[in-house]
Protein backbone atom coordinates (compact mmCIF):
# COMPACT_ATOMS: atom_id res chain seq x y z
CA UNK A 1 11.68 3.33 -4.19
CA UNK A 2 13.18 0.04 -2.98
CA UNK A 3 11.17 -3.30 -3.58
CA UNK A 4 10.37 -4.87 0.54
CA UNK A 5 11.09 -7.94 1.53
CA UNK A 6 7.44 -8.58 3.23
CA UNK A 7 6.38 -11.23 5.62
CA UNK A 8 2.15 -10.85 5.90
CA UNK A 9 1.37 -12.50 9.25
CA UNK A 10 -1.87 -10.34 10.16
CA UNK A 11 -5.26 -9.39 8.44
CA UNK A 12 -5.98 -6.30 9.87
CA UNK A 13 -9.32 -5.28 8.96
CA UNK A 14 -11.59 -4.62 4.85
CA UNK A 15 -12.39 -0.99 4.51
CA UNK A 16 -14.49 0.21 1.10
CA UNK A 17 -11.98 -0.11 -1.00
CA UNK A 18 -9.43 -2.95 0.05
CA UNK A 19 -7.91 -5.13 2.65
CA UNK A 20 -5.18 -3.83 5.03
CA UNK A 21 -2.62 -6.61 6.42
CA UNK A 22 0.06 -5.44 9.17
CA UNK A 23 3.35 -6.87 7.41
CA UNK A 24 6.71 -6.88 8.65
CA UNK A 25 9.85 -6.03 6.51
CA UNK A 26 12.17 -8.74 6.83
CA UNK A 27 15.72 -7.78 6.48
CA UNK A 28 14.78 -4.06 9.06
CA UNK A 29 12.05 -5.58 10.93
CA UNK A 30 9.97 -2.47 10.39
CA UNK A 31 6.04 -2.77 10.18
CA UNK A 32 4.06 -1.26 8.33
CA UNK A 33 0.49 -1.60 6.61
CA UNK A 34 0.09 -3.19 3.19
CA UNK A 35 -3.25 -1.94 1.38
CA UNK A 36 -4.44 -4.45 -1.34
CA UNK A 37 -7.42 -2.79 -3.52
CA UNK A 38 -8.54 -4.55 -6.24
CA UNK A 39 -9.22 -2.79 -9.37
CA UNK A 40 -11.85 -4.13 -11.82
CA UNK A 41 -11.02 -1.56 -14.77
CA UNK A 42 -7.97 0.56 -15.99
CA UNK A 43 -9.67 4.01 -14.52
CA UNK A 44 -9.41 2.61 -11.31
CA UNK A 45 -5.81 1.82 -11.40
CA UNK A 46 -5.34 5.22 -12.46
CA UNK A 47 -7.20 6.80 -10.02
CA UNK A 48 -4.92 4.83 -7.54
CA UNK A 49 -1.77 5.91 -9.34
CA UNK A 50 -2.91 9.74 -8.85
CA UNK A 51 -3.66 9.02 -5.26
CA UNK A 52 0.09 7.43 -5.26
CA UNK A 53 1.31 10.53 -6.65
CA UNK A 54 -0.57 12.80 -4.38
CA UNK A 55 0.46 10.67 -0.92
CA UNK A 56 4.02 10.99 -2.49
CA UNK A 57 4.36 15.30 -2.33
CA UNK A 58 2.55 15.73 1.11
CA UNK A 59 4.49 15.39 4.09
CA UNK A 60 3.03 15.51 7.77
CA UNK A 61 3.41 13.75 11.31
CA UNK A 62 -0.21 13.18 11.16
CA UNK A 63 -0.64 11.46 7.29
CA UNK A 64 0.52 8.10 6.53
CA UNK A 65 3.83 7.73 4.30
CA UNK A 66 3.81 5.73 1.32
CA UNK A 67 7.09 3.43 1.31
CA UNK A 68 5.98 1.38 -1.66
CA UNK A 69 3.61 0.00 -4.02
CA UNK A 70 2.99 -2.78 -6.48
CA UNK A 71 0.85 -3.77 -9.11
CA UNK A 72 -0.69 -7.20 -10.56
CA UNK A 73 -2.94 -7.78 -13.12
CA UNK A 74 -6.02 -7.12 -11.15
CA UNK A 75 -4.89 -5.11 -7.96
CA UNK A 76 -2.43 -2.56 -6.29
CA UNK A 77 -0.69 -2.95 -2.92
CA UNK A 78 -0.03 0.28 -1.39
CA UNK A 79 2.65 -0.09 1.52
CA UNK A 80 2.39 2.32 3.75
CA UNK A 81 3.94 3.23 7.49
């Protein structure tokens, strides 16, 4: 995977888990949706890895594609289409 140039104009909406913000890649202009779930212990960011791993073998029109993903200290940001 390539690291995105990201502008984040727009909070979309807070799910469950996380925030979604519609974010536009810079140099393509391409938008996509940037996930940001914070995780309070290292279980959780493993659980998210596996789920990063699992959205990375399936393939369909109607599933979203993970372009990226990045990790701080205390959350994940899962890009997706």
């Amino acid at each position: 995977m390539y690291v995105l140039n990201l502008h984040v104009p727009v909070f979309f909406f807070r799910g469950k888990f996380g925030k979604v913000h519609k974010c536009l890649e810079k140099t393509s202009g391409k938008t996509f949706a940037a996930k940001i779930v914070k995780c309070r212990t290292q279980k959780e960011k493993e659980n998210l890895r596996q789920e990063m791993e699992i959205m990375n073998l399936l393939t369909h029109p109607k599933l979203l594609m993970l372009w990226d993903a990045f990790e701080t200290a205390r959350s994940v940001v899962l890009v997706m289409e």
